[in-house]
N, C-alpha and C. Protein backbone atom coordinates (compact mmCIF):
# COMPACT_ATOMS: atom_id res chain seq x y z
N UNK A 1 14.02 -106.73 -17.43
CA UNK A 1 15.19 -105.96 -17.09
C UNK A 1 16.00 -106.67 -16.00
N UNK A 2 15.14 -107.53 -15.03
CA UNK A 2 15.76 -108.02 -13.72
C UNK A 2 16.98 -109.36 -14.79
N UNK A 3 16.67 -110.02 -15.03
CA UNK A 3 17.12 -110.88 -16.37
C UNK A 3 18.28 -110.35 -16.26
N UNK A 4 18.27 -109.66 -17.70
CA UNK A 4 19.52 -108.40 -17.92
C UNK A 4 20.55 -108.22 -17.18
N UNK A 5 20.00 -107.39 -15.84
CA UNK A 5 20.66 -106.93 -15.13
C UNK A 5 21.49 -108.60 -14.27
N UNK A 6 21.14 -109.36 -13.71
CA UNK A 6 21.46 -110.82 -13.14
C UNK A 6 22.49 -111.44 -14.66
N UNK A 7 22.37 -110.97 -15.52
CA UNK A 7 23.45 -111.29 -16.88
C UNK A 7 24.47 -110.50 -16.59
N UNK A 8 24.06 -109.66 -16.14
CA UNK A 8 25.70 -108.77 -16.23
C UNK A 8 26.25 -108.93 -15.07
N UNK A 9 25.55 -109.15 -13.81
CA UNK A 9 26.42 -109.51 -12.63
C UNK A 9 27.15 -110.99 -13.15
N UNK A 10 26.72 -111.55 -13.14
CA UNK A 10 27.12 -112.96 -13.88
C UNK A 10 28.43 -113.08 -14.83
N UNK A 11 28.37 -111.95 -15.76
CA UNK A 11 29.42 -112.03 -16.42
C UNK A 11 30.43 -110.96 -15.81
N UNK A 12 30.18 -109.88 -15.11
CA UNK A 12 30.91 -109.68 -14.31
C UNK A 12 31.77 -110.15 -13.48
N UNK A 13 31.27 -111.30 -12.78
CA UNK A 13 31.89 -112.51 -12.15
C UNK A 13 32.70 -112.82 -12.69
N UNK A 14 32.33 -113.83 -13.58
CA UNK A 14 32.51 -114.85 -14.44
C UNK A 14 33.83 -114.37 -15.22
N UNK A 15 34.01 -113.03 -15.62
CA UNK A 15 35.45 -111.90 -15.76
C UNK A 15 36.02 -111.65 -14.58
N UNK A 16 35.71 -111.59 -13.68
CA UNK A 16 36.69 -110.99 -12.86
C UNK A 16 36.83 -109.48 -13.24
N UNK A 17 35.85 -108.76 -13.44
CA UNK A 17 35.63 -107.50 -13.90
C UNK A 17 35.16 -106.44 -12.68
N UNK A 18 35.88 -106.33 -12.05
CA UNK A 18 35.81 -105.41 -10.78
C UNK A 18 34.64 -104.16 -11.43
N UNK A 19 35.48 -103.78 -11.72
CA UNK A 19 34.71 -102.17 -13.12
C UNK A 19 33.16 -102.56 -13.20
N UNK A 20 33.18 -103.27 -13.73
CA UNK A 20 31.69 -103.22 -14.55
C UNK A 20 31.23 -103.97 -13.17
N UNK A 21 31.51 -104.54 -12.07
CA UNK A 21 31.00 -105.14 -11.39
C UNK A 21 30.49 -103.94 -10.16
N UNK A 22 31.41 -103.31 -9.93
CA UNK A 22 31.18 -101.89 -9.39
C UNK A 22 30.18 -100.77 -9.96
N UNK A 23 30.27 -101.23 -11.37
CA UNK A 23 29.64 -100.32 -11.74
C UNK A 23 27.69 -100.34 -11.94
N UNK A 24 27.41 -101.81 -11.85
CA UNK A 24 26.44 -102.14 -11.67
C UNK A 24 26.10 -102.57 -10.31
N UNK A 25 26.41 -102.64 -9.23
CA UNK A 25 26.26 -102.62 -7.69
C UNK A 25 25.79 -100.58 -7.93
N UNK A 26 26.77 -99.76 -8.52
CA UNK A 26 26.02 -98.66 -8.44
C UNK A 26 24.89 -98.35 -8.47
N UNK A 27 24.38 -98.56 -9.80
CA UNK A 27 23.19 -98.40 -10.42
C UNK A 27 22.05 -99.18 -9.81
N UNK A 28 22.75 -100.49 -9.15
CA UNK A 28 21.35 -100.93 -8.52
C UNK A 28 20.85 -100.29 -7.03
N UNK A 29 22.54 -99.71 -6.26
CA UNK A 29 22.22 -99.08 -5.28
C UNK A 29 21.45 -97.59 -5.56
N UNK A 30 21.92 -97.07 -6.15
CA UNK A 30 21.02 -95.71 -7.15
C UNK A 30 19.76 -95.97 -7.40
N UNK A 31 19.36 -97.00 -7.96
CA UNK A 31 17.99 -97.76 -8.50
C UNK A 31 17.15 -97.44 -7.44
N UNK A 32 17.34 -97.97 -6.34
CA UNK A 32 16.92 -98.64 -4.72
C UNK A 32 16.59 -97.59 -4.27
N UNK A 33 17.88 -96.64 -4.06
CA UNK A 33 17.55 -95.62 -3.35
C UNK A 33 16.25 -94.58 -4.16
N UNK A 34 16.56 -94.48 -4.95
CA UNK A 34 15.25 -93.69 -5.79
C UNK A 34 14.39 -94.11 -5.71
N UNK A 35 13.98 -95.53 -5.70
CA UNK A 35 12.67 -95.98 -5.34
C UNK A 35 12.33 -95.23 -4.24
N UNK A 36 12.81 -96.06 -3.14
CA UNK A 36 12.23 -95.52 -1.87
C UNK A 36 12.01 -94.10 -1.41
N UNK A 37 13.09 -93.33 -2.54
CA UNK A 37 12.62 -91.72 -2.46
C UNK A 37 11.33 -91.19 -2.82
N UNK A 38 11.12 -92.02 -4.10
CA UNK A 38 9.70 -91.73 -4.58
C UNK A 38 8.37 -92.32 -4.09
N UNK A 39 8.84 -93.28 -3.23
CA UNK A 39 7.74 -93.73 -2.39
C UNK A 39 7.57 -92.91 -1.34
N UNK A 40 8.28 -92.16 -0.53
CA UNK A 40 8.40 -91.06 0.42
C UNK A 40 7.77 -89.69 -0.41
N UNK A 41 8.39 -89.42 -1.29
CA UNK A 41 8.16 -88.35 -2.08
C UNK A 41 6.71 -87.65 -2.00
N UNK A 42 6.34 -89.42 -2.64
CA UNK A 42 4.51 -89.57 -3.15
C UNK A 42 3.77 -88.98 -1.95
N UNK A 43 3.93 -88.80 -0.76
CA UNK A 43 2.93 -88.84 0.44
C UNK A 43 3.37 -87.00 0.46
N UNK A 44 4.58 -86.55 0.00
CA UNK A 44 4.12 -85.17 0.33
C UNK A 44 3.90 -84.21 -0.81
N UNK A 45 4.87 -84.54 -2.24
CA UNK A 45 4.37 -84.07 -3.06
C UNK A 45 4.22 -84.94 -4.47
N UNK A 46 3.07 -85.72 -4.31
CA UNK A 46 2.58 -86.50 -5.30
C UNK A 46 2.71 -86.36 -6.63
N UNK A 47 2.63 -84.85 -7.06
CA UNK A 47 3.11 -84.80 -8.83
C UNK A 47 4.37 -84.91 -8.99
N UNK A 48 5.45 -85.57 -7.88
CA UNK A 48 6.91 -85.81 -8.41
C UNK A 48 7.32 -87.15 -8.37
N UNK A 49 6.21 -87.79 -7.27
CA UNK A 49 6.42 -89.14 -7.84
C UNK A 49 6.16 -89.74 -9.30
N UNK A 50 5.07 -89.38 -10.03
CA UNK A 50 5.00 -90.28 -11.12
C UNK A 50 6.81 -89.63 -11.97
N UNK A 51 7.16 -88.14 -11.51
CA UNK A 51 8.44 -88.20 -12.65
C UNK A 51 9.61 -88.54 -12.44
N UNK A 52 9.88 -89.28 -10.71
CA UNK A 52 10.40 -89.96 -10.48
C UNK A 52 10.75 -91.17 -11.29
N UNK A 53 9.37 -91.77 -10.87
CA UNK A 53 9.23 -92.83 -11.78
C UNK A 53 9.93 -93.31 -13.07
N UNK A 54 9.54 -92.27 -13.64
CA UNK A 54 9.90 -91.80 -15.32
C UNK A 54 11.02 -92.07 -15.44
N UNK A 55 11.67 -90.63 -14.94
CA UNK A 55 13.25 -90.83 -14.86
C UNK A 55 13.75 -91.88 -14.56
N UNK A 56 13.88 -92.32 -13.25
CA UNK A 56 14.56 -93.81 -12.76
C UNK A 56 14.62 -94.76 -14.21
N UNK A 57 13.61 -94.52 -14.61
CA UNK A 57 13.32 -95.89 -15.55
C UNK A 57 14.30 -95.46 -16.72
N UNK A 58 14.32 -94.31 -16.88
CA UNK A 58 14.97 -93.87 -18.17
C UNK A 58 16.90 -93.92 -17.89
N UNK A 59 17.19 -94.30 -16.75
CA UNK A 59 18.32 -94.29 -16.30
C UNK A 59 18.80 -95.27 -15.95
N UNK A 60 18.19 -96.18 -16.47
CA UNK A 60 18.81 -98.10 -16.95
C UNK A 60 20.27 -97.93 -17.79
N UNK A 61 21.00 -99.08 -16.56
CA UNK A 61 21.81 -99.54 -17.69
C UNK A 61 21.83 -100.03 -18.99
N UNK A 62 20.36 -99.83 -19.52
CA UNK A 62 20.38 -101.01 -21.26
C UNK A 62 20.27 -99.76 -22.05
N UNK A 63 20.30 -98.66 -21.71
CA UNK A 63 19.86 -97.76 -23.01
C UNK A 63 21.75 -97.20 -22.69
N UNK A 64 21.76 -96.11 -24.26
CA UNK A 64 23.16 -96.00 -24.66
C UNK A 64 23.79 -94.66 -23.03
N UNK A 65 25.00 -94.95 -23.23
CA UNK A 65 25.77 -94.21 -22.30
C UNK A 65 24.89 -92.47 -22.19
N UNK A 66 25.56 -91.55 -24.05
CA UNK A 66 24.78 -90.54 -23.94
C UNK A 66 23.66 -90.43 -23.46
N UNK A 67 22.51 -91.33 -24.14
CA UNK A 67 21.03 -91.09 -23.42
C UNK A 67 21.01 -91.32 -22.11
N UNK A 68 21.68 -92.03 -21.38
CA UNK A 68 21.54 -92.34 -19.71
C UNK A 68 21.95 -90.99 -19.43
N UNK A 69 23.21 -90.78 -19.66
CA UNK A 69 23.81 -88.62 -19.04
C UNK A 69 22.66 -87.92 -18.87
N UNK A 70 22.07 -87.96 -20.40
CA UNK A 70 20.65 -86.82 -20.31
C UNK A 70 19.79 -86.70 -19.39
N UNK A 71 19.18 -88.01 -19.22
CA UNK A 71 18.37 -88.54 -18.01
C UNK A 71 19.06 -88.55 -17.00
N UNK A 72 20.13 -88.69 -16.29
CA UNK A 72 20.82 -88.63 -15.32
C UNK A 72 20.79 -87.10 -15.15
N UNK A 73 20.58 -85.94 -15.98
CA UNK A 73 21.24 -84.89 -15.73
C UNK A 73 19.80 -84.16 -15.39
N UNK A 74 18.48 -85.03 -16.05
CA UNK A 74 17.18 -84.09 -15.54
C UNK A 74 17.00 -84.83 -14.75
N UNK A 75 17.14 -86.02 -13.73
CA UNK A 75 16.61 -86.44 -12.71
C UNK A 75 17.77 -85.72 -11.53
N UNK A 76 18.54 -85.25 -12.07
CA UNK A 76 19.38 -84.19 -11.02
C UNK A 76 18.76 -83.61 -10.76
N UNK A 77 18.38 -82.81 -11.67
CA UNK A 77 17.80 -81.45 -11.52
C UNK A 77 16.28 -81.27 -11.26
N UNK A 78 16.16 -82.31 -10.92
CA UNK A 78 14.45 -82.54 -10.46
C UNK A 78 14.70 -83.04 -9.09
N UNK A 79 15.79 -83.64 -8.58
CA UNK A 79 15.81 -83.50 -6.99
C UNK A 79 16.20 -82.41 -6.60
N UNK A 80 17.44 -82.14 -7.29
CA UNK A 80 17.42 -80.55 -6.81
C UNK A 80 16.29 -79.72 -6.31
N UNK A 81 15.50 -79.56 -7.21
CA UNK A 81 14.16 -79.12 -7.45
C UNK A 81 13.29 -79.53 -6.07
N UNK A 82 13.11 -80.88 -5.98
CA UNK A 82 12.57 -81.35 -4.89
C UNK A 82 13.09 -80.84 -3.37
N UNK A 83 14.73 -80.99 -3.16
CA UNK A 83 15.31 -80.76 -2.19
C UNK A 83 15.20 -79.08 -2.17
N UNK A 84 14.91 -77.95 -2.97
CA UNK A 84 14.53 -76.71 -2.36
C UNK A 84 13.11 -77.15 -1.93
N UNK A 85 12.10 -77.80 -3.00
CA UNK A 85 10.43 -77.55 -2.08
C UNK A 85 10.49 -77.82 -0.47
N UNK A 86 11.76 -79.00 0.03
CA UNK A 86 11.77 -79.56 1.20
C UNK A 86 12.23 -78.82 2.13
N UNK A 87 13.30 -77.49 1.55
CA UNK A 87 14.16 -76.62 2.48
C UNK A 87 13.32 -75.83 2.62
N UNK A 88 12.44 -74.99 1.50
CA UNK A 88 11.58 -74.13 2.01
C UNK A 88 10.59 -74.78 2.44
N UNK A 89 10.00 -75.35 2.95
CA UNK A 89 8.93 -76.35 4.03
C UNK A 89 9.62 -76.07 5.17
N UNK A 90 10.37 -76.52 4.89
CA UNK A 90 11.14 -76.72 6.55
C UNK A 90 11.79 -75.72 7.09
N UNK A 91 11.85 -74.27 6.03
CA UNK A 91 12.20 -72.69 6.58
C UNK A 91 10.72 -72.82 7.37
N UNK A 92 9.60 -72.67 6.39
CA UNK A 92 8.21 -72.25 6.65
C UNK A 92 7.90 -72.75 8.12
N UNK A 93 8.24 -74.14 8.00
CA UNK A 93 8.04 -74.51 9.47
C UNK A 93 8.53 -74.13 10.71
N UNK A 94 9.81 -74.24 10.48
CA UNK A 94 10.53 -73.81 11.40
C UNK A 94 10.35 -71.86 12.17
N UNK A 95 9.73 -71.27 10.93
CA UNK A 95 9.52 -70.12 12.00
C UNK A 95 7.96 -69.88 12.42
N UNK A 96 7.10 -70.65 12.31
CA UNK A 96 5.41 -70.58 12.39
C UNK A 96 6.31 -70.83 14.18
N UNK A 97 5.35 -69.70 14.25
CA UNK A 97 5.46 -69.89 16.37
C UNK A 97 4.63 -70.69 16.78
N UNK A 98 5.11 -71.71 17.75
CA UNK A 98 4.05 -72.74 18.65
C UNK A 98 3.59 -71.77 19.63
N UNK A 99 2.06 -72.23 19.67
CA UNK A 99 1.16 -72.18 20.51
C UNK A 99 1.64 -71.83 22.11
N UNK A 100 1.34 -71.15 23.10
CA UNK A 100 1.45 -70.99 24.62
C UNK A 100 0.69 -72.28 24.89
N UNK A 101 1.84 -73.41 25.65
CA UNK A 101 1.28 -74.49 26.19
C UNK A 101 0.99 -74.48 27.53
């Protein structure tokens, strides 16, 4: 895929194709960042890293436009998902009373 992807920056260039050149700086910044989400993820709730995983992968530029939406539209909705488990954590926490120090 790394291949691939180093082909299209290339011909991106190589056009003078702002668009598609932008548009793959996206996806790799998107790429990146999801990684490192799911590497964070993994340490607090481990059954969302492997569908991290999943997703990300399924949200390559080489598969068709429609199928990327789809996958783009459940890895939404699976951070979503993630970002309430994190708000309610952090309600939960936030009202547990500390200890008399």
């Amino acid at each position: 895929m790394a291949d691939v992807l180093g082909l299209r920056r290339h011909l991106a260039r190589e056009r003078g194709d702002p668009a598609m050149a932008a548009e793959i700086l996206t996806e790799d910044l998107l790429r990146i960042s999801l990684q490192r989400l799911s590497r964070e993820v993994v340490k607090t709730y481990p059954q969302f890293g492997e569908l991290l995983a999943q997703n990300m992968l399924r949200t390559c530029g080489l598969i068709p436009d429609l199928e990327r939406a789809e996958h783009y539209r459940d890895l939404g909705t699976l951070l979503i998902d993630l970002g309430r488990l994190y708000l309610a954590e952090a309600d939960m926490l936030s009202t547990v009373e500390q200890p008399p120090s």
